[in-house]
ModelCIF file with pLDDT and N, C-alpha, C, O atoms, coordinates in Angstrom:
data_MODEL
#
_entry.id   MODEL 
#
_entity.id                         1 
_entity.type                       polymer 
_entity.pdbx_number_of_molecules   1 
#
_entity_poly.entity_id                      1 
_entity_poly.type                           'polypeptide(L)' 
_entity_poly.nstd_linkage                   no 
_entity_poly.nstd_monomer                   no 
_entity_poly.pdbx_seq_one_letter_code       
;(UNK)(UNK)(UNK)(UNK)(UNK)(UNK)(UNK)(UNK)(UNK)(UNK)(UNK)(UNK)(UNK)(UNK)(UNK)(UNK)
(UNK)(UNK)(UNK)(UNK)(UNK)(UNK)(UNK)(UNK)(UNK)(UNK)(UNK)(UNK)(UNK)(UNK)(UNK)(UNK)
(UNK)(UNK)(UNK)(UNK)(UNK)(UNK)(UNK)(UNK)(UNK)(UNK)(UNK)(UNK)(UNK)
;
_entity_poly.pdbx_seq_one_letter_code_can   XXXXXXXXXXXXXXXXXXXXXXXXXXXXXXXXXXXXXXXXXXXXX 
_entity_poly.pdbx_strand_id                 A 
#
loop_
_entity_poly_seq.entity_id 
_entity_poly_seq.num 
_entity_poly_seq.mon_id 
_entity_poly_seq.hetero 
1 1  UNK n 
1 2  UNK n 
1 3  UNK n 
1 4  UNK n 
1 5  UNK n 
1 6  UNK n 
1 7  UNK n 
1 8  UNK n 
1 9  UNK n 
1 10 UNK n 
1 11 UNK n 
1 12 UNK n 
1 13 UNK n 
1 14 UNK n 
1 15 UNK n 
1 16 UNK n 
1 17 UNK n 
1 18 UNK n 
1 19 UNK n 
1 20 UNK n 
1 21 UNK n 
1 22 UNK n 
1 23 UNK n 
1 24 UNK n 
1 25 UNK n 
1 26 UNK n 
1 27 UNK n 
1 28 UNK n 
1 29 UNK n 
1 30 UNK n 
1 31 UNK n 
1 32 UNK n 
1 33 UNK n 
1 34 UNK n 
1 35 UNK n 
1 36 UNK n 
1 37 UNK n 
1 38 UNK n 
1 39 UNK n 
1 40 UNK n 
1 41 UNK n 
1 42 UNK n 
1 43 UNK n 
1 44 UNK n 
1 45 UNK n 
#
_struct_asym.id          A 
_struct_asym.entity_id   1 
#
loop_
_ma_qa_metric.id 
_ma_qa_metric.mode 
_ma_qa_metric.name 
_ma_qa_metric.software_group_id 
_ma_qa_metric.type 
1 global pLDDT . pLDDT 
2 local  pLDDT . pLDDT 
#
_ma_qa_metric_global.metric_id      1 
_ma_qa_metric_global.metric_value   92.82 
_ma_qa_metric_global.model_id       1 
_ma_qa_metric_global.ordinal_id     1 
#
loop_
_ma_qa_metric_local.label_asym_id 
_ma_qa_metric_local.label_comp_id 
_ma_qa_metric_local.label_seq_id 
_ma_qa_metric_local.metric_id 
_ma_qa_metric_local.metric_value 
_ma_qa_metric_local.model_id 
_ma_qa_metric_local.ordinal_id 
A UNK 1  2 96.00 1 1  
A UNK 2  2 92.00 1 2  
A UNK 3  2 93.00 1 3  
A UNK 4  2 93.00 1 4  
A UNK 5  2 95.00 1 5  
A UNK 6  2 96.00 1 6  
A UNK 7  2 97.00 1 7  
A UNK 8  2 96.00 1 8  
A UNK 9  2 97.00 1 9  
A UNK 10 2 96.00 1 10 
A UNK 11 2 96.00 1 11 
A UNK 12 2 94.00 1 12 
A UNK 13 2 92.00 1 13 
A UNK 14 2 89.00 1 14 
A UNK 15 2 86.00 1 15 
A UNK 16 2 80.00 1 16 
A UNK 17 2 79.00 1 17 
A UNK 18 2 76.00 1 18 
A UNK 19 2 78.00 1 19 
A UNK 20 2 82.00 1 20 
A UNK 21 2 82.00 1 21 
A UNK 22 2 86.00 1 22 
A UNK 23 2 89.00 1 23 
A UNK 24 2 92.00 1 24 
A UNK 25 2 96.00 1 25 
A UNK 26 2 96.00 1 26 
A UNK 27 2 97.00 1 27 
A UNK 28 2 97.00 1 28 
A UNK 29 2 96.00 1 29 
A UNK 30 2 97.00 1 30 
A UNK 31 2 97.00 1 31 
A UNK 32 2 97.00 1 32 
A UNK 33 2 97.00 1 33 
A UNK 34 2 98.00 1 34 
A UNK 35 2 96.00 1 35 
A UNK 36 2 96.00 1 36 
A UNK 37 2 97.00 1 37 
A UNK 38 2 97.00 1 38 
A UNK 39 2 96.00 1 39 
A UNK 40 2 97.00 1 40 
A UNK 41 2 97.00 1 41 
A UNK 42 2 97.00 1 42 
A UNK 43 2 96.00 1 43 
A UNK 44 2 95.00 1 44 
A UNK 45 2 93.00 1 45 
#
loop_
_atom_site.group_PDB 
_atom_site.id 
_atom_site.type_symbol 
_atom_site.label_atom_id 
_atom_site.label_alt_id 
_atom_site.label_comp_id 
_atom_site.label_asym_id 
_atom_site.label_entity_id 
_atom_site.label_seq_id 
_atom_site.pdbx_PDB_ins_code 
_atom_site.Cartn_x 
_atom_site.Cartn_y 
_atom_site.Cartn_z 
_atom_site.occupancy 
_atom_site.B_iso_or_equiv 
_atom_site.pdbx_formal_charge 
_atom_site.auth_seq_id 
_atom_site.auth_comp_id 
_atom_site.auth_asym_id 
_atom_site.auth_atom_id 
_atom_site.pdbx_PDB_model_num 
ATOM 1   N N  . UNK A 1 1  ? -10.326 8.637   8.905  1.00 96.00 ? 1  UNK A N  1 
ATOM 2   C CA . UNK A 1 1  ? -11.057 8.777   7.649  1.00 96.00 ? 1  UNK A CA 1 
ATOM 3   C C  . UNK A 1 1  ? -10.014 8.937   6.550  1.00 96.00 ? 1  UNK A C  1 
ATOM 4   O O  . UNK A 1 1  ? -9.250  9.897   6.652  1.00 96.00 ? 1  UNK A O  1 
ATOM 5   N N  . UNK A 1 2  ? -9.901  8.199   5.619  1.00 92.00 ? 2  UNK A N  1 
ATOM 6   C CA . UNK A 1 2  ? -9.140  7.966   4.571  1.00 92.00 ? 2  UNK A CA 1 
ATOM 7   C C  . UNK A 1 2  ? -10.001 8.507   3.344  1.00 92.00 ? 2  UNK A C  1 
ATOM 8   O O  . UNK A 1 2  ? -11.114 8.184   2.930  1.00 92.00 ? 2  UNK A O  1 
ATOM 9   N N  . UNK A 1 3  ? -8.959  9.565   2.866  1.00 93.00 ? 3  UNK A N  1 
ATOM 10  C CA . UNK A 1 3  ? -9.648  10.163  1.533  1.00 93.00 ? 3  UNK A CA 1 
ATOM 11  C C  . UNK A 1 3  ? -11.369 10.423  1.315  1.00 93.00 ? 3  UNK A C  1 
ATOM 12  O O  . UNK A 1 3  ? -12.085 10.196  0.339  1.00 93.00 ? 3  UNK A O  1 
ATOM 13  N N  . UNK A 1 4  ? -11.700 11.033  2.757  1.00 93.00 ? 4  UNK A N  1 
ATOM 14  C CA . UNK A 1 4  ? -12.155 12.118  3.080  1.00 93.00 ? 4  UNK A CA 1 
ATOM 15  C C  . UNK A 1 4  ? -13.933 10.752  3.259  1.00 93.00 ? 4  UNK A C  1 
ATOM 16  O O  . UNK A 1 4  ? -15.123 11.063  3.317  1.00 93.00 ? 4  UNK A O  1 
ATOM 17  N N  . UNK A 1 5  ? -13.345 9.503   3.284  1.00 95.00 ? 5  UNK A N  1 
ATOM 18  C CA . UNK A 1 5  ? -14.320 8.306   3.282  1.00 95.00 ? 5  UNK A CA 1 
ATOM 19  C C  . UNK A 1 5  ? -15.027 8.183   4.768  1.00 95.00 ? 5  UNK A C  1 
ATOM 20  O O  . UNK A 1 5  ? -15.110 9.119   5.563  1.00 95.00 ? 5  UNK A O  1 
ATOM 21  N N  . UNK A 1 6  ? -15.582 6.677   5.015  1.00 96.00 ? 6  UNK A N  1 
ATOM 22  C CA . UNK A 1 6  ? -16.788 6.594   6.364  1.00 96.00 ? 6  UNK A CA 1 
ATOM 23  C C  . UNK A 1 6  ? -15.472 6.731   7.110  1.00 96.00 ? 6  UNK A C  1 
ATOM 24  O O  . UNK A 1 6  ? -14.576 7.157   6.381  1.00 96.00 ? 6  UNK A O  1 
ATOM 25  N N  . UNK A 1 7  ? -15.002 6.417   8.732  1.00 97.00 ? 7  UNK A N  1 
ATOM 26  C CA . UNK A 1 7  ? -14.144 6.415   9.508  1.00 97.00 ? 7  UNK A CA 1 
ATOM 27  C C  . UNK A 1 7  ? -14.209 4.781   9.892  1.00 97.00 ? 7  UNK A C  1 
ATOM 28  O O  . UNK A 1 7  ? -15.128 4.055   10.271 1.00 97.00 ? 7  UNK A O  1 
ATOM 29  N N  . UNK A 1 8  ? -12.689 4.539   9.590  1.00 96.00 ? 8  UNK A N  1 
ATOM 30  C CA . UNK A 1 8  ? -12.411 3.029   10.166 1.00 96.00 ? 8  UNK A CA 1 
ATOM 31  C C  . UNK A 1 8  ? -11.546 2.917   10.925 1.00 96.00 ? 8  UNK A C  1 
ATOM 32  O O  . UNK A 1 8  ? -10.584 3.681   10.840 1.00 96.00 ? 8  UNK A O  1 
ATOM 33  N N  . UNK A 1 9  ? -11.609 1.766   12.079 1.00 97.00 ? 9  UNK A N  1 
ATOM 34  C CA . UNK A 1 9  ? -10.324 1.617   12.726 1.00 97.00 ? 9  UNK A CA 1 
ATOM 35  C C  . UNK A 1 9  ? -9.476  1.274   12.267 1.00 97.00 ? 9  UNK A C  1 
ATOM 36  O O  . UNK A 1 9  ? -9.506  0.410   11.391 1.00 97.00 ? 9  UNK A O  1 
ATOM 37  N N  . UNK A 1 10 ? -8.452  1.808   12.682 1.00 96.00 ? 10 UNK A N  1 
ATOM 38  C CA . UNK A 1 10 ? -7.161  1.815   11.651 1.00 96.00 ? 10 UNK A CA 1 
ATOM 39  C C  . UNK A 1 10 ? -5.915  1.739   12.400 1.00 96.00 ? 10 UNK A C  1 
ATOM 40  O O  . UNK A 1 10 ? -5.559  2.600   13.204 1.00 96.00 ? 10 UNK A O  1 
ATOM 41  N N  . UNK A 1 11 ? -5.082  0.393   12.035 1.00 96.00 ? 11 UNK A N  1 
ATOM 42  C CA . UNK A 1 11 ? -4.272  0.027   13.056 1.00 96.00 ? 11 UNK A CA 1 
ATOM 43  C C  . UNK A 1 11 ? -2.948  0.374   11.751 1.00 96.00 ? 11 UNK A C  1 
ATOM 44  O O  . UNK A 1 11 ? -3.165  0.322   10.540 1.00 96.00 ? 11 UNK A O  1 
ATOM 45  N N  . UNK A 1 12 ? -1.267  0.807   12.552 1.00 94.00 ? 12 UNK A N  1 
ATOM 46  C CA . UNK A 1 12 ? -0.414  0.837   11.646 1.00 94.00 ? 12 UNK A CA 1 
ATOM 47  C C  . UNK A 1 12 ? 0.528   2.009   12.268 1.00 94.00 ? 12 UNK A C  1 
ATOM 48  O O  . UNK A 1 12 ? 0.021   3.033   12.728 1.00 94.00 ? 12 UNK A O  1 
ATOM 49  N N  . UNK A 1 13 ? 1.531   1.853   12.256 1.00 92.00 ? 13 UNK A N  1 
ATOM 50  C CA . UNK A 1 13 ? 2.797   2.849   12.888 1.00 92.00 ? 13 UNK A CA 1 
ATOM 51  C C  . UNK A 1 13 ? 2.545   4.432   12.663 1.00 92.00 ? 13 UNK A C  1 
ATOM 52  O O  . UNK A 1 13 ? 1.654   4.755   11.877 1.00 92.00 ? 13 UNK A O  1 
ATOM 53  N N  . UNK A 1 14 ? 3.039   5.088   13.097 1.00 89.00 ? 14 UNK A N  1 
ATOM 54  C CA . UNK A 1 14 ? 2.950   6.086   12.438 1.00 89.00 ? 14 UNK A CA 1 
ATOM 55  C C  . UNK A 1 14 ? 4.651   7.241   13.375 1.00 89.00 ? 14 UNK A C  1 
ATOM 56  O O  . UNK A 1 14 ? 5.103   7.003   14.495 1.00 89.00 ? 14 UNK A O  1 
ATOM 57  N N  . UNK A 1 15 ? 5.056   8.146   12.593 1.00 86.00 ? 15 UNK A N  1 
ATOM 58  C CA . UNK A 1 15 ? 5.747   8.900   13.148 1.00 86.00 ? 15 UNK A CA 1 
ATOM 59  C C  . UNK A 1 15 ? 5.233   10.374  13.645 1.00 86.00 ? 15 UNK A C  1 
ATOM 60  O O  . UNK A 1 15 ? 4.531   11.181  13.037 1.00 86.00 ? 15 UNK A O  1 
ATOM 61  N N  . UNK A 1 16 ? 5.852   10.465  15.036 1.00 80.00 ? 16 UNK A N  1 
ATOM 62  C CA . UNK A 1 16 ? 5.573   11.374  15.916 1.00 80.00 ? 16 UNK A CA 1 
ATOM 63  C C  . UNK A 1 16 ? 4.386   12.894  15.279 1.00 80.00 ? 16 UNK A C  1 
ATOM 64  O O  . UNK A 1 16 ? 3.318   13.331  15.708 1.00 80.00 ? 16 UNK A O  1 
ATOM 65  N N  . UNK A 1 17 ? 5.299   13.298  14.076 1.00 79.00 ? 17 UNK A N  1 
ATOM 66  C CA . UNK A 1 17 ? 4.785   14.705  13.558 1.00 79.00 ? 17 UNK A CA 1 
ATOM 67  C C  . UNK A 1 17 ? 3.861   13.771  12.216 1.00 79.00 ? 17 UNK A C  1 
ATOM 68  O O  . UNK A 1 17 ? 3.364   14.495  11.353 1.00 79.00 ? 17 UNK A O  1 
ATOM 69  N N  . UNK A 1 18 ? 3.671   12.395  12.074 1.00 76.00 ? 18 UNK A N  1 
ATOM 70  C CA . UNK A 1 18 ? 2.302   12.240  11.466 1.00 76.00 ? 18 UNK A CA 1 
ATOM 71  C C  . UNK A 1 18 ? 2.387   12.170  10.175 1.00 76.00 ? 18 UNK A C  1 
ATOM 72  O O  . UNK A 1 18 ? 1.467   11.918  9.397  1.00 76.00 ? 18 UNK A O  1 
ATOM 73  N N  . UNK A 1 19 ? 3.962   12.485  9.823  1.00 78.00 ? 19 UNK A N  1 
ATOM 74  C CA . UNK A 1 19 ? 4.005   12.897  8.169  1.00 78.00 ? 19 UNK A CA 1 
ATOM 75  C C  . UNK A 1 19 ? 4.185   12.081  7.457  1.00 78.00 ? 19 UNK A C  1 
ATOM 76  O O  . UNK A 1 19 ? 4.175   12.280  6.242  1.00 78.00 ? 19 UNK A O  1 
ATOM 77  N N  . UNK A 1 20 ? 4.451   10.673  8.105  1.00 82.00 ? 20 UNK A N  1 
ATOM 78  C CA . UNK A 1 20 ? 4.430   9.372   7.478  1.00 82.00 ? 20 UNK A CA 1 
ATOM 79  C C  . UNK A 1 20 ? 4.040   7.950   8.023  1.00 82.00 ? 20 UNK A C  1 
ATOM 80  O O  . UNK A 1 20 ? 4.311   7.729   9.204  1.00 82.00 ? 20 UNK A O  1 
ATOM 81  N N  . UNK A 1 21 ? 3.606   7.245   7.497  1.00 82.00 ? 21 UNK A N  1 
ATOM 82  C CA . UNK A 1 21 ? 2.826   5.692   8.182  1.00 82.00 ? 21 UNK A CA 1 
ATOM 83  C C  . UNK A 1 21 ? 3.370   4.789   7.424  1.00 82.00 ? 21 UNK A C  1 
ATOM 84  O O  . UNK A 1 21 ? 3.848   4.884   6.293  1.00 82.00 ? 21 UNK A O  1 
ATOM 85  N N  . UNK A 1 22 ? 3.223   3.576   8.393  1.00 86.00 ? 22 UNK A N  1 
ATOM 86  C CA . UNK A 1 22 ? 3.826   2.487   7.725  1.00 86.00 ? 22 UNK A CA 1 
ATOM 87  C C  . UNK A 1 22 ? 2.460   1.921   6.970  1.00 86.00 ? 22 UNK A C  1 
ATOM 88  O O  . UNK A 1 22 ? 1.408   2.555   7.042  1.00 86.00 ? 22 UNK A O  1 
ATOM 89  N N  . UNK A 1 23 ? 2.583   0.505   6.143  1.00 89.00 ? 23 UNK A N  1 
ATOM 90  C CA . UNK A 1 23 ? 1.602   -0.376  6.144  1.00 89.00 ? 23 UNK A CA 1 
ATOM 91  C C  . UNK A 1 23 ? 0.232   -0.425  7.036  1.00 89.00 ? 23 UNK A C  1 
ATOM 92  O O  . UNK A 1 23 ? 0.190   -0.112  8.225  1.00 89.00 ? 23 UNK A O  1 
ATOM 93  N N  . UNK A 1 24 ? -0.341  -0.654  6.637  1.00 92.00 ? 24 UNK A N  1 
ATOM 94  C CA . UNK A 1 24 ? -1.697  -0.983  8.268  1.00 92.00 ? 24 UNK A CA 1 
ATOM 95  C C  . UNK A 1 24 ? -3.101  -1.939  7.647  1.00 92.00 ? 24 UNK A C  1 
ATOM 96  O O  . UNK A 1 24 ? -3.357  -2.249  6.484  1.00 92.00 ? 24 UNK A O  1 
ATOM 97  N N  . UNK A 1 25 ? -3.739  -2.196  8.730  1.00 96.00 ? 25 UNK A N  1 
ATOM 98  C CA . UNK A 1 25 ? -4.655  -2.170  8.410  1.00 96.00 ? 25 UNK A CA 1 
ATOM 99  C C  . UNK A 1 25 ? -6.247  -1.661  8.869  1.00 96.00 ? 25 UNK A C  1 
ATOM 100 O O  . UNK A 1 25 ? -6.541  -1.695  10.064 1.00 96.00 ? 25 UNK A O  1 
ATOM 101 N N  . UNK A 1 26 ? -7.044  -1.286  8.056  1.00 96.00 ? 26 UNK A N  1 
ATOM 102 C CA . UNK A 1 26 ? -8.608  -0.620  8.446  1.00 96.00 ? 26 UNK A CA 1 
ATOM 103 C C  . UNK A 1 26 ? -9.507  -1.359  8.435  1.00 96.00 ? 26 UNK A C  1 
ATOM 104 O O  . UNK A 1 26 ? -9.579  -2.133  7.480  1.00 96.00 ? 26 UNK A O  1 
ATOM 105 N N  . UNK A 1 27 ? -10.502 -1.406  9.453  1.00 97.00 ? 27 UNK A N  1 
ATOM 106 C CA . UNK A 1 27 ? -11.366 -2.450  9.895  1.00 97.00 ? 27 UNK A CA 1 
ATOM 107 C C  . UNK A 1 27 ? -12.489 -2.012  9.731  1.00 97.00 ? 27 UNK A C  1 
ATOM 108 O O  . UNK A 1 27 ? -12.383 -0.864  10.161 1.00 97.00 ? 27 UNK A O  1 
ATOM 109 N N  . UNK A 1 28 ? -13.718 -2.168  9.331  1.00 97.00 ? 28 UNK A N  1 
ATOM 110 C CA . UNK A 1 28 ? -15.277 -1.703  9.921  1.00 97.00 ? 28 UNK A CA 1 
ATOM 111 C C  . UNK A 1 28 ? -15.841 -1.826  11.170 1.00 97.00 ? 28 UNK A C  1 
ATOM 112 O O  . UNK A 1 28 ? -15.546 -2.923  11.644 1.00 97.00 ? 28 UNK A O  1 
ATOM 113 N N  . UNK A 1 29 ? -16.172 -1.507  11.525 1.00 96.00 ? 29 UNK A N  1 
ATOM 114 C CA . UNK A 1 29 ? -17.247 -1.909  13.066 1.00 96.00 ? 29 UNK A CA 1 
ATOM 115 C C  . UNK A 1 29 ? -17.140 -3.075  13.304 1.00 96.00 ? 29 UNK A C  1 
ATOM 116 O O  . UNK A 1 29 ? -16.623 -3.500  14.337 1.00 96.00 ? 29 UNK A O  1 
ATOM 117 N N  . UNK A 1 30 ? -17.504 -3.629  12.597 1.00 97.00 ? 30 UNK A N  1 
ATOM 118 C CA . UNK A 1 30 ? -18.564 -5.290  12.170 1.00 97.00 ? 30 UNK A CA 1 
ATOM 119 C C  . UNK A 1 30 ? -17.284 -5.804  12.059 1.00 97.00 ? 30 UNK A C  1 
ATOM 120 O O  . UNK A 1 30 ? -17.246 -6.691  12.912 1.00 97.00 ? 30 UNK A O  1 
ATOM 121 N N  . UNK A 1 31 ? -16.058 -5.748  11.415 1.00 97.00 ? 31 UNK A N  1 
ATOM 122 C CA . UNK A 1 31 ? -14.523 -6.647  11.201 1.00 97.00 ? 31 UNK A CA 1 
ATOM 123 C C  . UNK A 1 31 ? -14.050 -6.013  12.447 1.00 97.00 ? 31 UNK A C  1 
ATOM 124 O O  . UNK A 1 31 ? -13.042 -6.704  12.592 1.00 97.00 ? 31 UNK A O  1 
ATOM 125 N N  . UNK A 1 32 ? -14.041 -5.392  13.221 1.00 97.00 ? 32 UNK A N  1 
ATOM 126 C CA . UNK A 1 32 ? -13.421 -5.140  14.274 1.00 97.00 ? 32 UNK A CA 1 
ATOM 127 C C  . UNK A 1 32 ? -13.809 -6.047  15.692 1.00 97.00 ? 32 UNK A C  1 
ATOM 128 O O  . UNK A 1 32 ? -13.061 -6.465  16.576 1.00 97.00 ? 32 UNK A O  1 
ATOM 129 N N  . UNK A 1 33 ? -15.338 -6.172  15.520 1.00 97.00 ? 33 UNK A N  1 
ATOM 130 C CA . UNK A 1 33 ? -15.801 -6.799  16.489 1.00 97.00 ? 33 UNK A CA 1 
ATOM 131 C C  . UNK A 1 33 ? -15.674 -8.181  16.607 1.00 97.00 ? 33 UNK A C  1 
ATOM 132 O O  . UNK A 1 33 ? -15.554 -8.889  17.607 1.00 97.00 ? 33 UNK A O  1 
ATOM 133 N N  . UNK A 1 34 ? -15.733 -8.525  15.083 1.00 98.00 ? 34 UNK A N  1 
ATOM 134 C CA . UNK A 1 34 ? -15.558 -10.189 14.649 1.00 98.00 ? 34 UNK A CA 1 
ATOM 135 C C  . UNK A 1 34 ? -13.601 -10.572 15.384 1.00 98.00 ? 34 UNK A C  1 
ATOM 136 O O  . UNK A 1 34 ? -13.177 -11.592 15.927 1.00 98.00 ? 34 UNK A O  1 
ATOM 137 N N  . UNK A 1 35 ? -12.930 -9.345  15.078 1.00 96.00 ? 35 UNK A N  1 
ATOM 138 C CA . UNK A 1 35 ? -11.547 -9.773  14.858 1.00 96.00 ? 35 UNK A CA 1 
ATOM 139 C C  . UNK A 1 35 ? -11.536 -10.017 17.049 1.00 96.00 ? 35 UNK A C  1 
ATOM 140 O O  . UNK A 1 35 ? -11.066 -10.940 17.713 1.00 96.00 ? 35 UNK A O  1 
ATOM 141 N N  . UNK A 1 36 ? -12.232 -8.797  17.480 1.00 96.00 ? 36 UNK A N  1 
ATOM 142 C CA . UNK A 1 36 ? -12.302 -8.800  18.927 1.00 96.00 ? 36 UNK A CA 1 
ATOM 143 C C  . UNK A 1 36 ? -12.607 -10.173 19.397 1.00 96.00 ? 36 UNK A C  1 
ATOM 144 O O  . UNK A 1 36 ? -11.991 -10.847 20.223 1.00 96.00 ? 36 UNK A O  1 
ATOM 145 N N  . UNK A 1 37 ? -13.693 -10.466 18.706 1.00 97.00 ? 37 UNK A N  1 
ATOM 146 C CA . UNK A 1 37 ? -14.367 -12.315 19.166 1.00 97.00 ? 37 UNK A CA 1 
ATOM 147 C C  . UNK A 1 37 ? -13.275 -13.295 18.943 1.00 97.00 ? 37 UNK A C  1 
ATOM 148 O O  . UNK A 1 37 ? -13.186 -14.270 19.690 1.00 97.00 ? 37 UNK A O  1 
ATOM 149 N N  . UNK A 1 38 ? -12.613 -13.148 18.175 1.00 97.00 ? 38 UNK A N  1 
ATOM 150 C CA . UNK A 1 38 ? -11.615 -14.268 17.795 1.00 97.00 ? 38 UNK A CA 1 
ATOM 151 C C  . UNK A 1 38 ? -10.173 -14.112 18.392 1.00 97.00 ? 38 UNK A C  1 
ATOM 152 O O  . UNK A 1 38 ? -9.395  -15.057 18.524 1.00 97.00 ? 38 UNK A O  1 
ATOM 153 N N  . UNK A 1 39 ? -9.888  -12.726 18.760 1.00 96.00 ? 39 UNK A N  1 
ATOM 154 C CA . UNK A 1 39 ? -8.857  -13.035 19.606 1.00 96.00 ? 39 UNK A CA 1 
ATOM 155 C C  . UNK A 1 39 ? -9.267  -13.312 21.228 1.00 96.00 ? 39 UNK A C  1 
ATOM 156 O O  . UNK A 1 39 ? -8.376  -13.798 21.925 1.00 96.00 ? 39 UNK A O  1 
ATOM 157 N N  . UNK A 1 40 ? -10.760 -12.984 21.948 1.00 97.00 ? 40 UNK A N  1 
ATOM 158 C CA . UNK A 1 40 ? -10.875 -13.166 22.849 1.00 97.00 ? 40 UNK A CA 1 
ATOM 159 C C  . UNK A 1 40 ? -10.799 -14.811 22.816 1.00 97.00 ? 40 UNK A C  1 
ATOM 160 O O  . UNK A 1 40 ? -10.199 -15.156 23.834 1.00 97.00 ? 40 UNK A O  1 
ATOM 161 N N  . UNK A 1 41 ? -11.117 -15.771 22.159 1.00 97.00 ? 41 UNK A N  1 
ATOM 162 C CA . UNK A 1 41 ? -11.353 -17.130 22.271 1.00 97.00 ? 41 UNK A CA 1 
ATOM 163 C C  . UNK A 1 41 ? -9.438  -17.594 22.069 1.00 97.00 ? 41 UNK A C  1 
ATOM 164 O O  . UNK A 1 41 ? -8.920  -18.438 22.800 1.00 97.00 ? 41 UNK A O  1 
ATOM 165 N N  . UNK A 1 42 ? -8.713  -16.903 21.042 1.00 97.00 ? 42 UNK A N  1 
ATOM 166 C CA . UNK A 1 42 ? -7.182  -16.827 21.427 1.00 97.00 ? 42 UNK A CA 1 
ATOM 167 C C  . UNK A 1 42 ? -6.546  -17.209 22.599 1.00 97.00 ? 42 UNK A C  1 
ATOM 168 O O  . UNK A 1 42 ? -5.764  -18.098 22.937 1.00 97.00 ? 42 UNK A O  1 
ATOM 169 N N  . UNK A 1 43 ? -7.190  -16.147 23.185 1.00 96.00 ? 43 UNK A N  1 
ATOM 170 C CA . UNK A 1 43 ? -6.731  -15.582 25.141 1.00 96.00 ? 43 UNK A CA 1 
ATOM 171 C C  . UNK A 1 43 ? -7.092  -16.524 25.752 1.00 96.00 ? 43 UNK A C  1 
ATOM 172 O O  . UNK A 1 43 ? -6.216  -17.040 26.446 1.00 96.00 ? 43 UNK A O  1 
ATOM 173 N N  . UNK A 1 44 ? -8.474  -17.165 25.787 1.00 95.00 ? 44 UNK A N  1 
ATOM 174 C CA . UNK A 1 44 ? -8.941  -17.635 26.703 1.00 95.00 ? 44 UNK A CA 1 
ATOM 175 C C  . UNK A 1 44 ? -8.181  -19.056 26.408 1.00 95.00 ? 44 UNK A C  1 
ATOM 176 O O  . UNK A 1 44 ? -7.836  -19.650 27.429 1.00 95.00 ? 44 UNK A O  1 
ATOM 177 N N  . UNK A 1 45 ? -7.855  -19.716 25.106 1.00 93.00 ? 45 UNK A N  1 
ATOM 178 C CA . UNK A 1 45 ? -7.300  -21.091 25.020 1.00 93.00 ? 45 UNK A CA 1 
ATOM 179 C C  . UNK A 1 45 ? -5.678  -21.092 25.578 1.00 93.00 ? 45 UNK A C  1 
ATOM 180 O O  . UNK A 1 45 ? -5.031  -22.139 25.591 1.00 93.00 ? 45 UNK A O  1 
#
């Protein structure tokens, strides 16, 4: 949850004690599942 917002998946480095992150990116449900569908068809080709 980013700035106290809904909770997204949220992909992006981070260091051990947390106190800093790289770049990333946050997904919704719905962009997570879409991104899931499209790399499964990835894999399978």
């Amino acid at each position: 949850s980013w700035n106290g917002g809904k909770p997204k998946l949220d992909i992006r480095a981070w260091t051990d004690d947390m106190s800093s992150c790289s770049k990333g990116i946050r997904l919704t449900d719905e962009e997570a599942e879409k991104l899931m569908h499209v790399l499964e068809r990835y894999f399978k080709e």
